[in-house]
PDB file of N, CA and C in Angstrom:
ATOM      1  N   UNK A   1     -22.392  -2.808  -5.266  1.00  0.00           N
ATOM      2  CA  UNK A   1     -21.156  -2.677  -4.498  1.00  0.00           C
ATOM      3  C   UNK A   1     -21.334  -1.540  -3.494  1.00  0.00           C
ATOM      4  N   UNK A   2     -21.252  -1.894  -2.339  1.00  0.00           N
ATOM      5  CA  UNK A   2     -21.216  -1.121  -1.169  1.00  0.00           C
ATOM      6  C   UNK A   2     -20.248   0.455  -1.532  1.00  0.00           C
ATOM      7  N   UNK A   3     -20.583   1.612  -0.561  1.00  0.00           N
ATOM      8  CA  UNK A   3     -19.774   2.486  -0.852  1.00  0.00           C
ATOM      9  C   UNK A   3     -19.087   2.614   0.322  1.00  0.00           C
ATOM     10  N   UNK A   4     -18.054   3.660   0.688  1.00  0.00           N
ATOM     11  CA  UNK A   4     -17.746   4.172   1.722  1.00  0.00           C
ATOM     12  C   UNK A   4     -17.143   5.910   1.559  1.00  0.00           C
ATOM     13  N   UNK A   5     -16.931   6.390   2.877  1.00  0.00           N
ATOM     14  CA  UNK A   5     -16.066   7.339   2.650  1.00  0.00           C
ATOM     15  C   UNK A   5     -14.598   7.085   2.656  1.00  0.00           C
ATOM     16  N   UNK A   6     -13.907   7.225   2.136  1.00  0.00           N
ATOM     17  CA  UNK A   6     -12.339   6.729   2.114  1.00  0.00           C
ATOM     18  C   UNK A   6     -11.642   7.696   2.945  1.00  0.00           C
ATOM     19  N   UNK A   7     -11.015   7.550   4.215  1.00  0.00           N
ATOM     20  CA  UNK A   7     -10.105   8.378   4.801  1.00  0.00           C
ATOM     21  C   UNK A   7      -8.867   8.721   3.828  1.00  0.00           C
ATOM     22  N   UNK A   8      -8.135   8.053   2.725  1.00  0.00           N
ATOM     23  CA  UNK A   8      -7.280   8.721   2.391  1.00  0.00           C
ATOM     24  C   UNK A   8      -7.686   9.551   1.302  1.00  0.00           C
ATOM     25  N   UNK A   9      -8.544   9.518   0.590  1.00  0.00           N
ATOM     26  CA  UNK A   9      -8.915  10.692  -0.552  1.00  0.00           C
ATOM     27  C   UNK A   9      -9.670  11.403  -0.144  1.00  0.00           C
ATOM     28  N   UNK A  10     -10.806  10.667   0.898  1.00  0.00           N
ATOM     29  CA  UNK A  10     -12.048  11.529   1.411  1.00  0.00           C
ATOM     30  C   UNK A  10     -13.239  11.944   0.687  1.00  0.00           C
ATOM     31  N   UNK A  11     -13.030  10.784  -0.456  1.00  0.00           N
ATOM     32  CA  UNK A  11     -14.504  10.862  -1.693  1.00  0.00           C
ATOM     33  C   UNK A  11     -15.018   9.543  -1.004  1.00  0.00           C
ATOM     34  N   UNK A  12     -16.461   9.889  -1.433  1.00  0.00           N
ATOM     35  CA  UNK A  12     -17.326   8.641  -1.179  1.00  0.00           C
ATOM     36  C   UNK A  12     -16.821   7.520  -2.975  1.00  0.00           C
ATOM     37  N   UNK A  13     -16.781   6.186  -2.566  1.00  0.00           N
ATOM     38  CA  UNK A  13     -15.866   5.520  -3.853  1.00  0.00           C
ATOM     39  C   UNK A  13     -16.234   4.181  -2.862  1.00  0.00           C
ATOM     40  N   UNK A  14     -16.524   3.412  -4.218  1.00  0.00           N
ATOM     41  CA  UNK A  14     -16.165   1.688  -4.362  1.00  0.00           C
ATOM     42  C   UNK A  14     -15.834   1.067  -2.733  1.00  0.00           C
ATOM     43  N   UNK A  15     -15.727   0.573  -1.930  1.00  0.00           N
ATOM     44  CA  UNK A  15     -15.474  -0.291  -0.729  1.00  0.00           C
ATOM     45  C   UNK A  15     -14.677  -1.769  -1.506  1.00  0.00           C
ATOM     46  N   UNK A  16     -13.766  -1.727  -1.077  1.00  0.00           N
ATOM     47  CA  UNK A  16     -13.145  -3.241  -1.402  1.00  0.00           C
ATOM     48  C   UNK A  16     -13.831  -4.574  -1.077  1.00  0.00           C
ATOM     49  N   UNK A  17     -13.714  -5.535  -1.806  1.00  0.00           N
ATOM     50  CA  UNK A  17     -14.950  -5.968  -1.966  1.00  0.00           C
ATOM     51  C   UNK A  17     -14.721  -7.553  -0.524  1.00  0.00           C
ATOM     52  N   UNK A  18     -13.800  -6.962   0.129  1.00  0.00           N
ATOM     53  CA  UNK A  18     -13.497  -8.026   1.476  1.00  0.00           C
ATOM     54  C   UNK A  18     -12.222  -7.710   2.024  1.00  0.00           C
ATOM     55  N   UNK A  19     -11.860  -7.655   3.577  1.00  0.00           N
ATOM     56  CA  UNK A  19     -10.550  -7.342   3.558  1.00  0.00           C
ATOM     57  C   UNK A  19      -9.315  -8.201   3.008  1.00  0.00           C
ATOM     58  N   UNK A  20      -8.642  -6.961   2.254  1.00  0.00           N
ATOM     59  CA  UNK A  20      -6.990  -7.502   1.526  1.00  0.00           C
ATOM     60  C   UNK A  20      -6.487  -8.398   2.828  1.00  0.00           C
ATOM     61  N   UNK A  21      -6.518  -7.986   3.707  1.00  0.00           N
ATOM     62  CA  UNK A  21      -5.560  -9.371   4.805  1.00  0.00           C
ATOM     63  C   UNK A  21      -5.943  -9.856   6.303  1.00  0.00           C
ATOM     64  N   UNK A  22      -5.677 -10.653   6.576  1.00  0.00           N
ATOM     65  CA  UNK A  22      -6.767 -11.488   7.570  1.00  0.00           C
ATOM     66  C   UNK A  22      -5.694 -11.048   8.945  1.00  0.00           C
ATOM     67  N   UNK A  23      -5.670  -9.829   9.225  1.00  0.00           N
ATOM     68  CA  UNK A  23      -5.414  -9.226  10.413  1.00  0.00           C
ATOM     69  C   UNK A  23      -5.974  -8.074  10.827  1.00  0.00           C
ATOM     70  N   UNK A  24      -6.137  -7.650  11.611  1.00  0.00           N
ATOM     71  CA  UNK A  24      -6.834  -5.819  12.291  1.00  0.00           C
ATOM     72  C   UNK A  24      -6.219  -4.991  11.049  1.00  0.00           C
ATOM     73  N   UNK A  25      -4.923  -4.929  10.185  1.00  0.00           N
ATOM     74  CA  UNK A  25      -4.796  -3.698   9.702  1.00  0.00           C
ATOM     75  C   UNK A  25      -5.196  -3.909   8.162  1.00  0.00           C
ATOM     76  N   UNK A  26      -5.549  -5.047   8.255  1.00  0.00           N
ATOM     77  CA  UNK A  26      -6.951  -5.579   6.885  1.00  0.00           C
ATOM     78  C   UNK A  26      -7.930  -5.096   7.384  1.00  0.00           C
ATOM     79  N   UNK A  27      -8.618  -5.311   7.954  1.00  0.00           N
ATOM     80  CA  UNK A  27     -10.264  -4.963   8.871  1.00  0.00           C
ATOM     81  C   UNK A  27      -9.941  -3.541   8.632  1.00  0.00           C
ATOM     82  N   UNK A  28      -8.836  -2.467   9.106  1.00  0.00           N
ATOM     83  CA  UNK A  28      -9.021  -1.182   9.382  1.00  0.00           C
ATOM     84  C   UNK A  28      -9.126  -1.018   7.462  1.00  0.00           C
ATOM     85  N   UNK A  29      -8.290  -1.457   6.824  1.00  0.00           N
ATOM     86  CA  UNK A  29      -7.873  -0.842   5.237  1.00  0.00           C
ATOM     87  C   UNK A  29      -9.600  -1.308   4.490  1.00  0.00           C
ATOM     88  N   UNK A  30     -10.373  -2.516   4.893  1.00  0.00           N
ATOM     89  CA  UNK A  30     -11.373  -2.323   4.538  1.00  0.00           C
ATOM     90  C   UNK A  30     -12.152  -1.581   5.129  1.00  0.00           C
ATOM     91  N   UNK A  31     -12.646  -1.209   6.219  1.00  0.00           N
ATOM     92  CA  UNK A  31     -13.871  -0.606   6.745  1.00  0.00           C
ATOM     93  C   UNK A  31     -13.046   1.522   6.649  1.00  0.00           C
ATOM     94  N   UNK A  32     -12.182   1.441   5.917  1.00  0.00           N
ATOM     95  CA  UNK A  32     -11.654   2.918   5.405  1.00  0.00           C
ATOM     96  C   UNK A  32     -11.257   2.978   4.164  1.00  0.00           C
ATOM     97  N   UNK A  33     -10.804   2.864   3.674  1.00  0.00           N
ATOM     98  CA  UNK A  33     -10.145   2.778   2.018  1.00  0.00           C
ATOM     99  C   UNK A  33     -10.813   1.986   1.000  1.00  0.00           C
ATOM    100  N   UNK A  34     -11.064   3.062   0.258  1.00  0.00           N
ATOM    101  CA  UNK A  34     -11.676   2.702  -1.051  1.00  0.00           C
ATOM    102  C   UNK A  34     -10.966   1.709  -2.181  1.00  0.00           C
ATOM    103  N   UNK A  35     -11.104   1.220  -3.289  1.00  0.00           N
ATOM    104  CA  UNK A  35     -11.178   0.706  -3.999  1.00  0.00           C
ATOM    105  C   UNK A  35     -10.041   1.014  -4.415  1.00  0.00           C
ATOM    106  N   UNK A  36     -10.109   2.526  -5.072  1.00  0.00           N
ATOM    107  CA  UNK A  36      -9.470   3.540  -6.300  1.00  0.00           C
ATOM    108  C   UNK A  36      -7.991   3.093  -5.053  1.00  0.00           C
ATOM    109  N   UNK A  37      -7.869   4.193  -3.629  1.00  0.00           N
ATOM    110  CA  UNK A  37      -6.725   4.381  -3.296  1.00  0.00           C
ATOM    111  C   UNK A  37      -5.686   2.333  -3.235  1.00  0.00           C
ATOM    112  N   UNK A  38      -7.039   1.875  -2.733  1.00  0.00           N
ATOM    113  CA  UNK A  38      -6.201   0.488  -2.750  1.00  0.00           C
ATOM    114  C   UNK A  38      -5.565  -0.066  -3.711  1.00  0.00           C
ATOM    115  N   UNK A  39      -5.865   0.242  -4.662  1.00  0.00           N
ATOM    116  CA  UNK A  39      -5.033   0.080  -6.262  1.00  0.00           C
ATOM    117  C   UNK A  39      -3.701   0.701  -6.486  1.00  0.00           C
ATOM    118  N   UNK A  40      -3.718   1.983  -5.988  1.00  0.00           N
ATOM    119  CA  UNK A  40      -2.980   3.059  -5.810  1.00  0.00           C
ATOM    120  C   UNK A  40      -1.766   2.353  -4.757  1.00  0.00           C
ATOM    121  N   UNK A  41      -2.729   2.137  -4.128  1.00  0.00           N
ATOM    122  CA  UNK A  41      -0.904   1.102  -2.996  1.00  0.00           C
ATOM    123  C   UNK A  41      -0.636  -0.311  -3.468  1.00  0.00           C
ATOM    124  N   UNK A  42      -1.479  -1.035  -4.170  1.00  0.00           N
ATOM    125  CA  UNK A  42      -1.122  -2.155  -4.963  1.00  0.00           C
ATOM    126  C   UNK A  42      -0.147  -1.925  -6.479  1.00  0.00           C
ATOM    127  N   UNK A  43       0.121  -0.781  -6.845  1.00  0.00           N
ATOM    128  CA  UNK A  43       1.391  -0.029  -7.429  1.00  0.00           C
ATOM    129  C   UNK A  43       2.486   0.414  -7.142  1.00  0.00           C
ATOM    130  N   UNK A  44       2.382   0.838  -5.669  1.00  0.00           N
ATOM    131  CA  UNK A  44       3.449   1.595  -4.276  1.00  0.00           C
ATOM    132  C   UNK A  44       4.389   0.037  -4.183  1.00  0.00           C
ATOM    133  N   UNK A  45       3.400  -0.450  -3.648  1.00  0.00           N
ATOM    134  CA  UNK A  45       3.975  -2.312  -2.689  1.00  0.00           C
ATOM    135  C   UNK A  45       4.697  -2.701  -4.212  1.00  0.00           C
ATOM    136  N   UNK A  46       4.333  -2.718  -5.463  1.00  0.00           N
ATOM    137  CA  UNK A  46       5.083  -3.273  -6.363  1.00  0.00           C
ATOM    138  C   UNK A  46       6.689  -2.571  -7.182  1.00  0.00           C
ATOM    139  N   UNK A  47       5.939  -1.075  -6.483  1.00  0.00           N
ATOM    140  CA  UNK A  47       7.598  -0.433  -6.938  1.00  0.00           C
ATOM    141  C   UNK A  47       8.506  -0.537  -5.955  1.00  0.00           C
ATOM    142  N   UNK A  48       7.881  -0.600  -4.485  1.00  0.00           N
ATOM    143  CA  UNK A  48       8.972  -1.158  -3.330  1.00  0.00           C
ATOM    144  C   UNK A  48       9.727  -2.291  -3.698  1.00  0.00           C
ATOM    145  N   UNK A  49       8.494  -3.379  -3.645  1.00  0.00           N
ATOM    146  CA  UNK A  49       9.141  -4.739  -4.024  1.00  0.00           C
ATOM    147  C   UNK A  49      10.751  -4.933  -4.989  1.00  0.00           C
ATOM    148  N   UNK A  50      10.400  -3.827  -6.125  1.00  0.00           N
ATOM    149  CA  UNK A  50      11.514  -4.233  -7.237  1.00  0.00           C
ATOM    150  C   UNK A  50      12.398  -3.138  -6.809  1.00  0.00           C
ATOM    151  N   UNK A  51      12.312  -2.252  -6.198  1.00  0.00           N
ATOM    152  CA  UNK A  51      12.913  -1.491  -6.111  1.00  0.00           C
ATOM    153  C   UNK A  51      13.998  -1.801  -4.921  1.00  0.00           C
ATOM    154  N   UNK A  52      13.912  -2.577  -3.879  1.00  0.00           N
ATOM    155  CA  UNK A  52      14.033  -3.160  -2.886  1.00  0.00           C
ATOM    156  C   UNK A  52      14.996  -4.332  -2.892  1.00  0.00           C
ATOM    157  N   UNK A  53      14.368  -5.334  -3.924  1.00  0.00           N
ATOM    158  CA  UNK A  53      14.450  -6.210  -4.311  1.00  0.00           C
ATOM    159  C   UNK A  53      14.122  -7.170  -3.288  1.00  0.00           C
ATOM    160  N   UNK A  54      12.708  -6.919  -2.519  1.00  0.00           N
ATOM    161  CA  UNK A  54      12.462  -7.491  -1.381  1.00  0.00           C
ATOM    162  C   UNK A  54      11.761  -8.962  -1.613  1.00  0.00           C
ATOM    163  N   UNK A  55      12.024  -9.654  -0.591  1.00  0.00           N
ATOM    164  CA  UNK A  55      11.639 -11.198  -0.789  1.00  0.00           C
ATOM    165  C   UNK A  55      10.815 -11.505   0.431  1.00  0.00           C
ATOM    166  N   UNK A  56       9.373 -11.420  -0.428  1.00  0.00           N
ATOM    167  CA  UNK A  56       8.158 -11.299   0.670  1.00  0.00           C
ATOM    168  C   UNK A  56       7.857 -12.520   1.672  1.00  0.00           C
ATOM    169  N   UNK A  57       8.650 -13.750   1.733  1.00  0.00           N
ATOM    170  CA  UNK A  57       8.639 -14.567   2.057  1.00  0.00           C
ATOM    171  C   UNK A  57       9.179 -14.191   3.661  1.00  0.00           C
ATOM    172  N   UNK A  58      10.150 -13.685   3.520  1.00  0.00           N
ATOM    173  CA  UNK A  58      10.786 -13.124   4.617  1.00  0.00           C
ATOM    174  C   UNK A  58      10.323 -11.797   5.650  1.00  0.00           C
ATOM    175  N   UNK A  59      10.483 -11.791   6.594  1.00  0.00           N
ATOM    176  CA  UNK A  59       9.599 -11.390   7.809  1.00  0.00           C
ATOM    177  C   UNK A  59      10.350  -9.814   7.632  1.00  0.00           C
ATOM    178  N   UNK A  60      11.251  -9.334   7.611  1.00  0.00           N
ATOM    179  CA  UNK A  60      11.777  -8.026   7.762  1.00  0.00           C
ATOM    180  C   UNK A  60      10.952  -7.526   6.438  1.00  0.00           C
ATOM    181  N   UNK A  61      10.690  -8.099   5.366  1.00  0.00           N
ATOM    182  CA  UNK A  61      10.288  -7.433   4.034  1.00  0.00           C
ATOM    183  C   UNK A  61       8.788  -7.588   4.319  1.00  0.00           C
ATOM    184  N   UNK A  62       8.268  -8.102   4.805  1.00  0.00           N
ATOM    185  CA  UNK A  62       6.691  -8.262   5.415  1.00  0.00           C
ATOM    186  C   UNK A  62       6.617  -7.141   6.006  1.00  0.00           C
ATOM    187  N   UNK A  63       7.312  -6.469   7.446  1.00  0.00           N
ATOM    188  CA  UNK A  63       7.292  -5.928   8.243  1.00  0.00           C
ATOM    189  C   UNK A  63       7.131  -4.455   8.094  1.00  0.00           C
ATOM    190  N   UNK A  64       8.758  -4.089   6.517  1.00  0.00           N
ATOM    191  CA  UNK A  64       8.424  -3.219   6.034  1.00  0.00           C
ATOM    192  C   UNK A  64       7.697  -2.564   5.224  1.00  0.00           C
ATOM    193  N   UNK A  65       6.759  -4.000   4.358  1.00  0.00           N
ATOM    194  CA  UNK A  65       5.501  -3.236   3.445  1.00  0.00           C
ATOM    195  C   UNK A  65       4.569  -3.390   4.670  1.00  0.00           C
ATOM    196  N   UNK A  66       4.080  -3.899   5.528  1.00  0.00           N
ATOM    197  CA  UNK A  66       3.021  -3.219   6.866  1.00  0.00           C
ATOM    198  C   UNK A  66       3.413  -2.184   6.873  1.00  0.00           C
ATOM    199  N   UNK A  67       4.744  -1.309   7.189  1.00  0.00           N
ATOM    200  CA  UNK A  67       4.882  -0.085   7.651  1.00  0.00           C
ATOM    201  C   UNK A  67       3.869   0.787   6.856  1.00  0.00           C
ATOM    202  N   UNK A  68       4.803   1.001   5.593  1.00  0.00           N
ATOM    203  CA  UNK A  68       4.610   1.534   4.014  1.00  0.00           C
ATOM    204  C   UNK A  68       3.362   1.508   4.000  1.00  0.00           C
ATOM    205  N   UNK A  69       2.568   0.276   3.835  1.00  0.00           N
ATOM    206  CA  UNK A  69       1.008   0.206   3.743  1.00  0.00           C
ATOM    207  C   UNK A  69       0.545   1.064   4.434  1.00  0.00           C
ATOM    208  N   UNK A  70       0.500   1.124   5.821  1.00  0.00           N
ATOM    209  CA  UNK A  70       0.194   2.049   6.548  1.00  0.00           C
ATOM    210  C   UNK A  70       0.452   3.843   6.819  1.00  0.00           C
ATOM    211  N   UNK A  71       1.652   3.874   6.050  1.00  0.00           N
ATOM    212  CA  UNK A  71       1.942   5.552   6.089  1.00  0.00           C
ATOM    213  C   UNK A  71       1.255   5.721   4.799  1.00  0.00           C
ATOM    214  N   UNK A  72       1.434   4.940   3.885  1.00  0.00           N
ATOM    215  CA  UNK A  72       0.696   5.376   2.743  1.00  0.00           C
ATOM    216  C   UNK A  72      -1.148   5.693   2.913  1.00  0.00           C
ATOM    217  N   UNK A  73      -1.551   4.729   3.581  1.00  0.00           N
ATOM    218  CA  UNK A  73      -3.251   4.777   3.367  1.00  0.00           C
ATOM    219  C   UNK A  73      -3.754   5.678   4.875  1.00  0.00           C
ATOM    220  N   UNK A  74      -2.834   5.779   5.399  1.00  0.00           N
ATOM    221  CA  UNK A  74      -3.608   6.012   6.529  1.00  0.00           C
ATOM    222  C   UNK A  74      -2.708   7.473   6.974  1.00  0.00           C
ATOM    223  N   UNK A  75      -1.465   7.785   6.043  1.00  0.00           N
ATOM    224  CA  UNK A  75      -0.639   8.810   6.584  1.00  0.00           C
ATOM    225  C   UNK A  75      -0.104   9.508   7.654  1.00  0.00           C
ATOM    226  N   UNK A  76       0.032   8.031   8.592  1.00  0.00           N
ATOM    227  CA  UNK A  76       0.753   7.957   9.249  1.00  0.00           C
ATOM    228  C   UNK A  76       2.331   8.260   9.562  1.00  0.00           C
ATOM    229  N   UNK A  77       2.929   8.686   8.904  1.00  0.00           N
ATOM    230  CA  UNK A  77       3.965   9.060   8.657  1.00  0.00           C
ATOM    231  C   UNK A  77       4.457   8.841   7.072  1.00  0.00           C
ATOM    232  N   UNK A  78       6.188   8.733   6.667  1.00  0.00           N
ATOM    233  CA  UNK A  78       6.355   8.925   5.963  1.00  0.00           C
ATOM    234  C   UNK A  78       7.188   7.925   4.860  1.00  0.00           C
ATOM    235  N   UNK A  79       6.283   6.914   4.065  1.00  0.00           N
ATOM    236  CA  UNK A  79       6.358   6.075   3.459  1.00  0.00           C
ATOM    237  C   UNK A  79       7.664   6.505   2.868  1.00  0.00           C
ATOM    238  N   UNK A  80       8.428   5.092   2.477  1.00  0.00           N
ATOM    239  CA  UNK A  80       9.989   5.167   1.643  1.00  0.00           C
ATOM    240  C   UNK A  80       9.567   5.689   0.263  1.00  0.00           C
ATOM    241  N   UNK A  81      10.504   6.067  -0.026  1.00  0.00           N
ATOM    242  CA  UNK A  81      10.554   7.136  -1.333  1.00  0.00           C
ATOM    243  C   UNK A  81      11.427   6.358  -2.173  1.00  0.00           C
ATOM    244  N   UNK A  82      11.464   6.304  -3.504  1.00  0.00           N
ATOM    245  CA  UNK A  82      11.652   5.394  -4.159  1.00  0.00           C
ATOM    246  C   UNK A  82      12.222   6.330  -4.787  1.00  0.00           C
ATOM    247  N   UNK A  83      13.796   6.211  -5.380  1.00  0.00           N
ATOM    248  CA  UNK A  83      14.518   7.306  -6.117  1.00  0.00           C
ATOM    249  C   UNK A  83      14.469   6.652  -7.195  1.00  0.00           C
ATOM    250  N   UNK A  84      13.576   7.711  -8.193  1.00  0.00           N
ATOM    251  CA  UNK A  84      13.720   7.269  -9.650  1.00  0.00           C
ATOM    252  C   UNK A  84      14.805   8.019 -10.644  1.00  0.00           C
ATOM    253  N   UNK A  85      15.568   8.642 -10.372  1.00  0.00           N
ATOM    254  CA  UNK A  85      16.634   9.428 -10.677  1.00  0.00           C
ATOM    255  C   UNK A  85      17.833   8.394 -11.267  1.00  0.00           C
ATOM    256  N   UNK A  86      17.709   7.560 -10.928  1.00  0.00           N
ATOM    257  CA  UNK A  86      18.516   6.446 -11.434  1.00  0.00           C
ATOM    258  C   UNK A  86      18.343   5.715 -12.555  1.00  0.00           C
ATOM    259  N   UNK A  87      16.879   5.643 -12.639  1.00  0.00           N
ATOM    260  CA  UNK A  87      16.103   4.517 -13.788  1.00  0.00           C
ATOM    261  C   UNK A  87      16.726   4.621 -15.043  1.00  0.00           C
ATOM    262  N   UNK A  88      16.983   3.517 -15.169  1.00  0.00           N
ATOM    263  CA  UNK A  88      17.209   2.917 -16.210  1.00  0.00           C
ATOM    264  C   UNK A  88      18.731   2.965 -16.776  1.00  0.00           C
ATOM    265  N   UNK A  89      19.922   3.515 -15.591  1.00  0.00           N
ATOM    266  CA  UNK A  89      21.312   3.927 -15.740  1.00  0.00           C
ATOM    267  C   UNK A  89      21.829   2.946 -14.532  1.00  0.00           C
ATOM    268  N   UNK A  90      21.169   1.717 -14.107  1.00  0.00           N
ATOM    269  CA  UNK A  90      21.770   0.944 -13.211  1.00  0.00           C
ATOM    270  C   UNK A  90      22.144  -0.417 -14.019  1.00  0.00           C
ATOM    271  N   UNK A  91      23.320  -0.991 -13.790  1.00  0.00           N
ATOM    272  CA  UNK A  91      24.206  -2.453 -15.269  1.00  0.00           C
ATOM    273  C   UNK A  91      24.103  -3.500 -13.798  1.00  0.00           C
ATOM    274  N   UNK A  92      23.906  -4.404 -14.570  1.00  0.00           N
ATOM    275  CA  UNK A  92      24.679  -5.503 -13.666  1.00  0.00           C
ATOM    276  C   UNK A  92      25.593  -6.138 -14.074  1.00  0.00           C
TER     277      UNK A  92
END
């Protein structure tokens, strides 16, 4: 398995083993981000998702995990924050 340097941790680590998505900001997340951090946002995208209650089918909830993806791996600014202060005290 190929290595790289990972711009977001900045350890040499694992290279993903093809880009996650068949656009330029796939191409950029493979030929920069390691393995380890890509896992790390494949946990982020899933606490958005529920947290959100976003329905990926739909283009605004697409739009906003591109953002997210991107402030997260590339720290670009400043990914949504997920208030866990609530957990587990919300009824339906």
């Amino acid at each position: 398995m190929a290595e790289i340097s990972c711009v977001r941790c900045g350890q040499v680590a694992p290279q993903l083993e093809r880009p996650p998505l068949r656009n330029e900001l796939g191409e950029r997340v493979y030929r920069s981000i390691c393995q380890r951090c890509w896992d790390q946002w494949l946990r982020q995208q899933t606490a958005l998702i529920n947290h959100y209650g976003l329905d990926v089918r739909e283009k605004p909830a697409r739009e906003m995990l591109m953002a997210n993806m991107e402030a997260f791996l590339f720290r670009t600014g400043r990914p949504d924050e997920i208030d866990t202060s609530q957990q587990g005290k919300i009824s339906w």
